[in-house]
Protein backbone atom coordinates (compact mmCIF):
# COMPACT_ATOMS: atom_id res chain seq x y z
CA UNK A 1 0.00 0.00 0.00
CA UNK A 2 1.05 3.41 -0.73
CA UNK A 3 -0.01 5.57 2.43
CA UNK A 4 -0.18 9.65 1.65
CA UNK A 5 0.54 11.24 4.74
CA UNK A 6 0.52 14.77 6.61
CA UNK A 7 3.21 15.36 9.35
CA UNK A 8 2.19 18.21 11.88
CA UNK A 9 3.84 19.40 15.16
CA UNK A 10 2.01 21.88 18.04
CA UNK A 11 5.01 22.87 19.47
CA UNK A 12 7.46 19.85 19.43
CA UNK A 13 4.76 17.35 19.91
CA UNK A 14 4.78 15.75 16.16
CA UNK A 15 2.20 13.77 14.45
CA UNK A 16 1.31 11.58 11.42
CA UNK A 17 -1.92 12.91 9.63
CA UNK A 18 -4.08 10.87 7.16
CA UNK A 19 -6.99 12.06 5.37
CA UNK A 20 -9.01 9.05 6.10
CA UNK A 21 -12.60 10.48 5.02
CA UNK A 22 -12.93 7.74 2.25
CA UNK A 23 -12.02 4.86 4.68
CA UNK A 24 -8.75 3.71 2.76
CA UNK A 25 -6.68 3.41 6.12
CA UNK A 26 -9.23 1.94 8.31
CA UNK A 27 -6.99 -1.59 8.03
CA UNK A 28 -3.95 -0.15 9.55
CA UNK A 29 -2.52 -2.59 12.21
CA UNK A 30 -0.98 -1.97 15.03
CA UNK A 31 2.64 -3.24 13.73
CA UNK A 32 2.01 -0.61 10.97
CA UNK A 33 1.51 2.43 12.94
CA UNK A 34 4.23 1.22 15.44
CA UNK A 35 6.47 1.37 12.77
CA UNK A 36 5.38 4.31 10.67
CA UNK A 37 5.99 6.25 14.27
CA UNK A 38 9.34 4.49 14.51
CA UNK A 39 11.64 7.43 14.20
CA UNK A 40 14.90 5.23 12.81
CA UNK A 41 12.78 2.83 10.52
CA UNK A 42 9.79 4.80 10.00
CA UNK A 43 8.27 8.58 9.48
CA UNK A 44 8.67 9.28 12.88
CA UNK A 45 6.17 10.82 15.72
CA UNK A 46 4.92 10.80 18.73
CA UNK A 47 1.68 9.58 17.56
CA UNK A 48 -0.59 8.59 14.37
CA UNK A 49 -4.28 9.90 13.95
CA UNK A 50 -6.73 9.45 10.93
CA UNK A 51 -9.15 12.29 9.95
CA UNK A 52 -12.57 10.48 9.77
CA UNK A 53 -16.07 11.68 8.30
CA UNK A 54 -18.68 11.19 10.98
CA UNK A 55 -22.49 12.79 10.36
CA UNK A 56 -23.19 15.99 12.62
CA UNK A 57 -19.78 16.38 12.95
CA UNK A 58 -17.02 17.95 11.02
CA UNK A 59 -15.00 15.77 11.43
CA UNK A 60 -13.72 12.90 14.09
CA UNK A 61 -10.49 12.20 15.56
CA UNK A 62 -9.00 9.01 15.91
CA UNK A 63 -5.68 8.64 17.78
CA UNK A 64 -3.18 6.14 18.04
CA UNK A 65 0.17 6.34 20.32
CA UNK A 66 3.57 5.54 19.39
CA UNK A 67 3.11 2.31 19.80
CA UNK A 68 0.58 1.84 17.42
CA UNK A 69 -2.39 1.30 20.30
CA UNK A 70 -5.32 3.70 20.63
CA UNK A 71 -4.90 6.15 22.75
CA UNK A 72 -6.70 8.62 24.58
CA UNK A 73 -7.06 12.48 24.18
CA UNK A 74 -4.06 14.37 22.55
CA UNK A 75 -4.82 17.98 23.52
CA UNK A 76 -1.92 19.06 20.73
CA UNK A 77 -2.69 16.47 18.35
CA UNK A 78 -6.41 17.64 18.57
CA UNK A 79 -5.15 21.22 17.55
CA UNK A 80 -3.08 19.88 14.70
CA UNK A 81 -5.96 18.09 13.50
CA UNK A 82 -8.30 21.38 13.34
CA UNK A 83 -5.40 22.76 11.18
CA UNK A 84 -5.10 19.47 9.18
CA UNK A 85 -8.52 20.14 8.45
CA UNK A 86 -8.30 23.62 7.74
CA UNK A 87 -5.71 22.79 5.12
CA UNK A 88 -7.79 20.38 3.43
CA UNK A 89 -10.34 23.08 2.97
CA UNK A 90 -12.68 22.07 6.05
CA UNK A 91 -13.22 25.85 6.79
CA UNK A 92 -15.10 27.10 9.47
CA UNK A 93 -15.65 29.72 11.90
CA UNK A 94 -15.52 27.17 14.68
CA UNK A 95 -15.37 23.83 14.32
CA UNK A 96 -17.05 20.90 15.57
CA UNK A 97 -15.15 17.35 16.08
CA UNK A 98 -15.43 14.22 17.92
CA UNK A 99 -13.09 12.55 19.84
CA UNK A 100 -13.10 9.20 22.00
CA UNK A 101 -13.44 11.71 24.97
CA UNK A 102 -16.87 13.17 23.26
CA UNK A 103 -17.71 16.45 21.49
CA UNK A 104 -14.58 18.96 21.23
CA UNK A 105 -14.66 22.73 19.87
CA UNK A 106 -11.85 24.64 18.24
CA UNK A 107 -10.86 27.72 16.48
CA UNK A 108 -8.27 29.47 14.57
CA UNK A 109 -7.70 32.66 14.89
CA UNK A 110 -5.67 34.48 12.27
CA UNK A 111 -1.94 34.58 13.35
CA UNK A 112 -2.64 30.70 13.11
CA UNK A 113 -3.01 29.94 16.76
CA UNK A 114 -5.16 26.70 17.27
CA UNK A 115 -7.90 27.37 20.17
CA UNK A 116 -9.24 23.98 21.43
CA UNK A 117 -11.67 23.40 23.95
CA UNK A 118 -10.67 20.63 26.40
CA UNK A 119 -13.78 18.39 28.75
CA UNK A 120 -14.16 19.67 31.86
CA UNK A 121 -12.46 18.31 35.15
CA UNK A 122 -14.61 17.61 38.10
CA UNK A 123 -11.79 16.56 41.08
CA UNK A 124 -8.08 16.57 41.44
CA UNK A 125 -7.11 13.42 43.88
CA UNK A 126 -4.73 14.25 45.91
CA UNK A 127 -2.24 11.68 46.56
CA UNK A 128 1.88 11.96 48.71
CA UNK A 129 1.23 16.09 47.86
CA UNK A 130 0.79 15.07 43.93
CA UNK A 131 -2.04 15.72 41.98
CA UNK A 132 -4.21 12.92 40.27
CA UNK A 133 -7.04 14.35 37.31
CA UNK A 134 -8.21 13.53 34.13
CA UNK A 135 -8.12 15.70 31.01
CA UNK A 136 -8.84 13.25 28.70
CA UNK A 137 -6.13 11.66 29.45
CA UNK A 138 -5.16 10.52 33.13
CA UNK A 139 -2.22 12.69 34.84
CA UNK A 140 -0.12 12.63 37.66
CA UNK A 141 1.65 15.98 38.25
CA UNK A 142 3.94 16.43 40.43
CA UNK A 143 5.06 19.99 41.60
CA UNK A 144 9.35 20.75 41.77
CA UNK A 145 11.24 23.39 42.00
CA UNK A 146 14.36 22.27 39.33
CA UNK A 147 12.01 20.86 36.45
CA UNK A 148 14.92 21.58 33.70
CA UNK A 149 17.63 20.06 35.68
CA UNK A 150 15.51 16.46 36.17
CA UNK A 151 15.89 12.89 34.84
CA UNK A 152 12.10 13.17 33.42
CA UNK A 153 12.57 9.80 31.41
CA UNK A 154 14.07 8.21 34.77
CA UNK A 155 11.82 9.47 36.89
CA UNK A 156 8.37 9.61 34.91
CA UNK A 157 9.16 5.92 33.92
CA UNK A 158 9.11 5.06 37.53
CA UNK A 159 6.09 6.64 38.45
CA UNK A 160 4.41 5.46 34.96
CA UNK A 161 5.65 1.30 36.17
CA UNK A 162 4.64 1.83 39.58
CA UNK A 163 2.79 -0.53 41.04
CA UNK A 164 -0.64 1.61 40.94
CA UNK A 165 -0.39 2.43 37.34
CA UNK A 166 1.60 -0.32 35.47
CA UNK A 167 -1.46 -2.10 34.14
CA UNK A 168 -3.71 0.97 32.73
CA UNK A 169 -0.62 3.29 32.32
CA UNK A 170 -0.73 7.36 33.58
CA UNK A 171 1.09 10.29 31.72
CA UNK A 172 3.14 12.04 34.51
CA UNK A 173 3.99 15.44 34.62
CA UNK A 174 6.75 17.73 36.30
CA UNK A 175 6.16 20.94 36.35
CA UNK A 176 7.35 24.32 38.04
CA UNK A 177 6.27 27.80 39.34
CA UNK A 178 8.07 30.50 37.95
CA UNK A 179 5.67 33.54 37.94
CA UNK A 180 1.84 33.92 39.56
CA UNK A 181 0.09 32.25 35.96
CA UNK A 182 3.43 31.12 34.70
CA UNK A 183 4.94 27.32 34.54
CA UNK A 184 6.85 24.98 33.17
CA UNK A 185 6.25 21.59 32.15
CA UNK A 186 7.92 18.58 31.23
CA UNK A 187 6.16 15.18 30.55
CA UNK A 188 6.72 11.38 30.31
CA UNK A 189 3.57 10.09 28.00
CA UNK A 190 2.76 6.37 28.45
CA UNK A 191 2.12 4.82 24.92
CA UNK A 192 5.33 7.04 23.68
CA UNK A 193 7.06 5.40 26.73
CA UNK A 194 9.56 8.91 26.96
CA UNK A 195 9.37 12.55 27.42
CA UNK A 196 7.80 14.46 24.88
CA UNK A 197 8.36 17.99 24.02
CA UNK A 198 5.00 18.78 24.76
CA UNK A 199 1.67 17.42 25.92
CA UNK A 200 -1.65 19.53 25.81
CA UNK A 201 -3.76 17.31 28.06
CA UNK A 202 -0.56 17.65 30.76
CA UNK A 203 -0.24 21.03 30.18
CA UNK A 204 -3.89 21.68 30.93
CA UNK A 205 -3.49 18.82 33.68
CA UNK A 206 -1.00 21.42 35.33
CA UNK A 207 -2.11 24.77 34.68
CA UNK A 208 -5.38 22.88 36.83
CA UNK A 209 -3.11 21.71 39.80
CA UNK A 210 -1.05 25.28 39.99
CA UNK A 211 -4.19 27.58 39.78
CA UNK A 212 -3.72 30.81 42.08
CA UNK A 213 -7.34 32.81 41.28
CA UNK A 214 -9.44 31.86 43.92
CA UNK A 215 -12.67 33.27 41.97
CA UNK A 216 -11.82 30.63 39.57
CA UNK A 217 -10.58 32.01 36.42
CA UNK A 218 -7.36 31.63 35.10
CA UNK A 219 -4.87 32.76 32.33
CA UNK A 220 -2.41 30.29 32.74
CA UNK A 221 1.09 30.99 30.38
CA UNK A 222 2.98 27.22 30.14
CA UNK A 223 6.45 26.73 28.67
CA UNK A 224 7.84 23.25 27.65
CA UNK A 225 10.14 21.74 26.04
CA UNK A 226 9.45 22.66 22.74
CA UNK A 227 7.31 26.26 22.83
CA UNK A 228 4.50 27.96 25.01
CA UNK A 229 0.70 26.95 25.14
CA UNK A 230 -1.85 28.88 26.99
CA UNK A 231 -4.42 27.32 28.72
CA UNK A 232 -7.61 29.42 30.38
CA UNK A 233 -10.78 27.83 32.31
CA UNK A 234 -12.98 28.81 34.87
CA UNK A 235 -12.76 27.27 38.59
CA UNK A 236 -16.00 26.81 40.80
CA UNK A 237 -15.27 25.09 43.35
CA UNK A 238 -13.53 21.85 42.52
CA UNK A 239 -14.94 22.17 39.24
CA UNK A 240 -12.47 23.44 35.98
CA UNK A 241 -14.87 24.27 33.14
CA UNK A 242 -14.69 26.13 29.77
CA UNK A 243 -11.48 24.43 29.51
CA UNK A 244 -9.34 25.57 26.38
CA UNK A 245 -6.08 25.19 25.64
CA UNK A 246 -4.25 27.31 22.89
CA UNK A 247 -0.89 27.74 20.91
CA UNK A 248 0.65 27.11 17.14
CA UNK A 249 -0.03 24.03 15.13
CA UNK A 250 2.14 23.69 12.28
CA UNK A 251 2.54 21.18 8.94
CA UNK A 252 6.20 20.24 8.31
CA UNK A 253 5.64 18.37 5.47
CA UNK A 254 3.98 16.08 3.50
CA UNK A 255 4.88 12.73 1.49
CA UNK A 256 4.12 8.97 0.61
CA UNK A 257 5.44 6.13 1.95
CA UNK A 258 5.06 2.33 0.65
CA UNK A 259 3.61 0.25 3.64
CA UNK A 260 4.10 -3.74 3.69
CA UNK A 261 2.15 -5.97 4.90
């Protein structure tokens, strides 16, 4: 099979994009994607997602890890997709998608930067003075004060195998305080099995856990690894809605690549 694909980065986290609205990729295997994500033997990416036709929608998002298993919510990968689709002339003043997390929103404004609306949060667990939550993903964040100096593989991996979370797996951030609505973060994704330069649904997992407005709303400015993301939602009470995480989504390039079976 000759596979067309799309390869797309919101900052540093990349992706594999394929227009999959005629149903031509829907007998990719998991070996395949594992090794079109391979970065020595393959494309390359942290991740693989097809862009699927679905009826009341304008599309739907389908997500695969690294290693070639579907995965949960990508916050970035959900913003490269809204480009993706942008780009294949799926215009719109805000779009409408679904995910395997439900019904997402997004916008583009016009500098470029990819607006998407993340589901709402209902309780942090608390757990050893870490943070527990689910953006779509699960989380465990974990607040330092040297995040750029740390062993994130080492120590994300350990968390990630611990007892607790071997089985089901947990993305596990690190993140620090370096200003009132200002942070860094650095995270180990499970399914990538290493740190990434960037993960949405951990950078809205931590702008959540270092919240300072006590009437709820928040601004929060994040930095990782490979560029800034904002992320702004409204706090009542242990509840984070009108969750929406922004920043640049970007196409590197494009290509074709013969797959074997």
């Amino acid at each position: 099979m000759i596979l067309f694909f799309f390869k797309y980065q919101g900052t540093g986290n990349d992706f594999i994009l394929l227009d999959n609205r005629e149903g031509i990729y829907n007998t990719l295997s998991t070996e395949q994607i594992r090794h079109l994500c391979d970065r020595r033997f393959g494309i390359g990416a942290d991740g693989l997602m097809l862009l699927n036709n679905h009826e009341g929608y304008d599309f739907e998002m389908k997500y695969f890890n690294a290693d070639g298993r579907e995965g949960s919510m990508c916050g970035n990968g959900g913003r490269c997709l809204v480009r993706f689709a942008y780009h294949l002339g799926i215009h719109r003043n805000e779009y409408k998608f679904l995910a395997v997390d439900g019904d997402h929103e997004a916008e583009i404004d016009t500098d470029g930067i990819v607006s998407l609306k993340m589901k709402d949060v209902d309780k942090i667990r608390r757990q050893n003075g870490d943070s527990i939550l689910n953006t779509g993903s699960p989380h465990y964040v974990k607040v330092v004060s040297d995040v750029m100096d740390m062993d994130v593989y080492k120590k994300g991996r350990d968390i990630r195998y611990s007892k607790e979370y071997e089985q089901e797996g947990i993305n596990v951030n690190f993140v620090e305080q370096t200003g009132e609505d200002k942070i860094i973060v650095r995270t180990y994704e499970r399914g990538v099995e290493d740190e990434t330069y960037s993960c949405g649904t951990g950078v809205t997992a931590a702008a959540m856990v270092c919240y300072h407005n006590e009437n709820g709303f928040n601004d929060v400015q994040v930095k990782t690894l490979g560029g800034k993301l904002n992320v702004e939602f409204d706090r009542i009470e242990e509840h984070y809605i009108n969750v929406w995480l922004s920043g640049p989504a970007e196409k590197v390039y494009e290509g074709k690549i013969e797959l074997r079976d």
